[in-house]
Protein backbone atom coordinates (compact mmCIF):
# COMPACT_ATOMS: atom_id res chain seq x y z
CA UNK A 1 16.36 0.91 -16.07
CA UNK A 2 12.37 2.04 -16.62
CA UNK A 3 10.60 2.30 -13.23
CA UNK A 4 8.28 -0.24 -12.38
CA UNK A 5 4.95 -0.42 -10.74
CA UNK A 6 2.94 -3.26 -8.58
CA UNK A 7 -0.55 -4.32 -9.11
CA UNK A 8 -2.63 -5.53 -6.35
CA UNK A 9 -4.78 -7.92 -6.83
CA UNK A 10 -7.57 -9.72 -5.03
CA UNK A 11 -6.45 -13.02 -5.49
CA UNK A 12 -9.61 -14.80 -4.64
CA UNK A 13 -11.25 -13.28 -7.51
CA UNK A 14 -10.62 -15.43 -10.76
CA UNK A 15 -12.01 -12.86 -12.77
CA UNK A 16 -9.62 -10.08 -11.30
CA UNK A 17 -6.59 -12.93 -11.77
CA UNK A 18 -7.74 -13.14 -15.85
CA UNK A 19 -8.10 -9.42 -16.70
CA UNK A 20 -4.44 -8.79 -14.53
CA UNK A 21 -3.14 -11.91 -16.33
CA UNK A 22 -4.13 -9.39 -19.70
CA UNK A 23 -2.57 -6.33 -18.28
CA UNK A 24 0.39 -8.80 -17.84
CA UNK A 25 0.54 -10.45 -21.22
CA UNK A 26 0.58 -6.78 -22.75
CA UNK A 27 2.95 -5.93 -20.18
CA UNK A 28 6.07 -7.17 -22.55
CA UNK A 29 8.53 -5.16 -20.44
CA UNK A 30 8.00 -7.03 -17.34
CA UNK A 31 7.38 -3.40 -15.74
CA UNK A 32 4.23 -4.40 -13.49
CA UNK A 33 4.74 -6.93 -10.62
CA UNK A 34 1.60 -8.41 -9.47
CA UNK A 35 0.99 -8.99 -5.64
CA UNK A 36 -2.02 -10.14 -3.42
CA UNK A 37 -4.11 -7.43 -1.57
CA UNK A 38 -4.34 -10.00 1.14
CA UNK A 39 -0.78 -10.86 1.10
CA UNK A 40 2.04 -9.28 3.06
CA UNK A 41 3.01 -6.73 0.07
CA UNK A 42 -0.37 -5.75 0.08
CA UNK A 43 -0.80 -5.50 4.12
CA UNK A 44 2.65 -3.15 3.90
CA UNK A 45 1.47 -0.75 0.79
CA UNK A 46 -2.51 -0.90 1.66
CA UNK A 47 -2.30 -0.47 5.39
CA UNK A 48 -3.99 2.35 6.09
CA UNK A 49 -6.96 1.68 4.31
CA UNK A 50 -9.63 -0.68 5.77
CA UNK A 51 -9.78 -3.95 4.16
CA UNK A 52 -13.29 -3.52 2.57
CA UNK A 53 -11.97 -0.42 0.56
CA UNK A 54 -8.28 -2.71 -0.61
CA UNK A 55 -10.56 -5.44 -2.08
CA UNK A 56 -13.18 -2.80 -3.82
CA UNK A 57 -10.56 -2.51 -6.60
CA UNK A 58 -7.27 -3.42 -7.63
CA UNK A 59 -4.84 -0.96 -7.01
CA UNK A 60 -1.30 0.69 -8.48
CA UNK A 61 1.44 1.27 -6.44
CA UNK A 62 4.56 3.43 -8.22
CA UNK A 63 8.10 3.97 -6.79
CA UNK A 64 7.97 6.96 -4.04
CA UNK A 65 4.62 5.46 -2.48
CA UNK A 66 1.90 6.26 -4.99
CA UNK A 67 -0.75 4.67 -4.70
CA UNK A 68 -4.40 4.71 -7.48
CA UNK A 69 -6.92 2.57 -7.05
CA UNK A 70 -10.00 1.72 -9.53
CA UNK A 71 -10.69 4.03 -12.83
CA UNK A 72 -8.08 6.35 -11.07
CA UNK A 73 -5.44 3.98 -11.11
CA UNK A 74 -6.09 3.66 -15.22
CA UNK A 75 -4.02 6.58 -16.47
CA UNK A 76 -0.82 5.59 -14.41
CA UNK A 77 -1.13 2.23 -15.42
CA UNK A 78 -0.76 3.51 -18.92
CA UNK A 79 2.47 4.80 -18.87
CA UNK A 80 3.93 1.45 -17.81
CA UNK A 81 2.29 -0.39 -21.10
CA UNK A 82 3.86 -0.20 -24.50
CA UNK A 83 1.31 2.13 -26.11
CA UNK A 84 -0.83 2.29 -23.26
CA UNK A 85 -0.94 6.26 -23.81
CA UNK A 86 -4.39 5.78 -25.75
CA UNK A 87 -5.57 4.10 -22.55
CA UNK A 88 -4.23 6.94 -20.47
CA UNK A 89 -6.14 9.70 -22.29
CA UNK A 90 -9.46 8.14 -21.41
CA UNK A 91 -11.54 10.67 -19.64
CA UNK A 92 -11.85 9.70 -15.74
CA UNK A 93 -15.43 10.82 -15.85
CA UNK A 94 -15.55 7.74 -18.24
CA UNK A 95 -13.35 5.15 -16.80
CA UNK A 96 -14.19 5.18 -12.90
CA UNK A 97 -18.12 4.59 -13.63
CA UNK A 98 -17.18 1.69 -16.50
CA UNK A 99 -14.44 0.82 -13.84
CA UNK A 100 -16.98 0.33 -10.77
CA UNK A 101 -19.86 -0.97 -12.97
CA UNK A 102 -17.51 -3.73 -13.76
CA UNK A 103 -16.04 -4.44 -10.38
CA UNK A 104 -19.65 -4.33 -8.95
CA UNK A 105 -20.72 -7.28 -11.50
CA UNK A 106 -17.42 -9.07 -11.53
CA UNK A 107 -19.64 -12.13 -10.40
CA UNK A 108 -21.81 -11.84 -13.46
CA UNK A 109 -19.19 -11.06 -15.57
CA UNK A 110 -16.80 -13.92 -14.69
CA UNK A 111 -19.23 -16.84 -15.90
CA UNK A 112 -18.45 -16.16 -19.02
CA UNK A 113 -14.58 -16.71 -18.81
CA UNK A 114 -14.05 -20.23 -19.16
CA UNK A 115 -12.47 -21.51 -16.30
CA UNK A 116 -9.08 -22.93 -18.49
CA UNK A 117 -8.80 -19.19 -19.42
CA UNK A 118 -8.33 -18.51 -15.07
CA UNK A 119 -6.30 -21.49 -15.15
CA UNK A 120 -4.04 -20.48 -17.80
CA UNK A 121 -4.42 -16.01 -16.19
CA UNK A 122 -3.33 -17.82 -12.54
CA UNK A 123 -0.47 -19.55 -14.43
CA UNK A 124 0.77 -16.33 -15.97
CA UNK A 125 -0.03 -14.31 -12.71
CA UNK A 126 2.39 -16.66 -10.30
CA UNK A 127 5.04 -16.99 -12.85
CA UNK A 128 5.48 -13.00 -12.92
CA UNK A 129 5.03 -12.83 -9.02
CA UNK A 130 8.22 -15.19 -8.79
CA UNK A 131 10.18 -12.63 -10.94
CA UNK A 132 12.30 -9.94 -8.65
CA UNK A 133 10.09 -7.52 -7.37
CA UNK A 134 11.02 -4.04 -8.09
CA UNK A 135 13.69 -3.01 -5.77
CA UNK A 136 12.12 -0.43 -3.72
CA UNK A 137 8.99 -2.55 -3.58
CA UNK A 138 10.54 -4.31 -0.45
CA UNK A 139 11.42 -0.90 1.87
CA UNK A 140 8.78 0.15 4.27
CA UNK A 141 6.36 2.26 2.81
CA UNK A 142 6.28 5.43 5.37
């Protein structure tokens, strides 16, 4: 079995539900499980870090505890994507500053997303949260 990863999300962000619900669609493997920052997976991963840092950025958590957040969490995410390496070679002096210039607009950024396209990203989000998370997802974290 390939490992699997989670994504946290802030869920209250429709334009952080339609870019995950992209990571998801190229996700054919069904190797990223997507969870709420706010919700209990995310309390138990993300719990020593203050809430205003979780909901900065989305964040990857890998089997043994991992955990990247923002640009960093880019080149992990890679390996779980089928060819995703090109993605993962991106220079991190690159892809944290696009990364945070696009989290700090997200605002801006989502009015152009038409808001059947979050429908339809929510849709695809929920239907791979109520797959099986992976299995070590659910042991405590420390």
């Amino acid at each position: 079995m390939r490992s699997r990863a989670i994504v946290l999300y802030d869920h209250d962000c429709g334009f952080c539900r339609w870019t995950l619900a992209l990571l998801l669609r190229w996700d054919r493997g069904h190797r990223l499980w997507p969870a709420a920052i706010e919700g209990p997976v995310g309390e138990r991963w993300l719990a020593a870090m203050p809430v205003a840092e979780r909901l900065a950025s989305w964040h990857l958590v890998e089997q043994g505890g991992a955990v990247s957040s923002a640009g960093r969490a880019v080149a992990p995410l890679s390996s779980y994507l089928p060819a995703g390496s090109p993605l993962g070679r991106l220079p991190l002096r690159v892809v944290e500053p696009a990364y945070r210039f696009v989290a700090g607009h997200r605002s801006a950024f989502s009015r152009f997303v038409p808001g059947r396209w979050v429908a339809a990203a929510t849709r695809r989000v929920r239907a791979r949260e109520r797959e099986a998370p992976p299995a070590w997802a659910v042991s405590d974290p420390r």
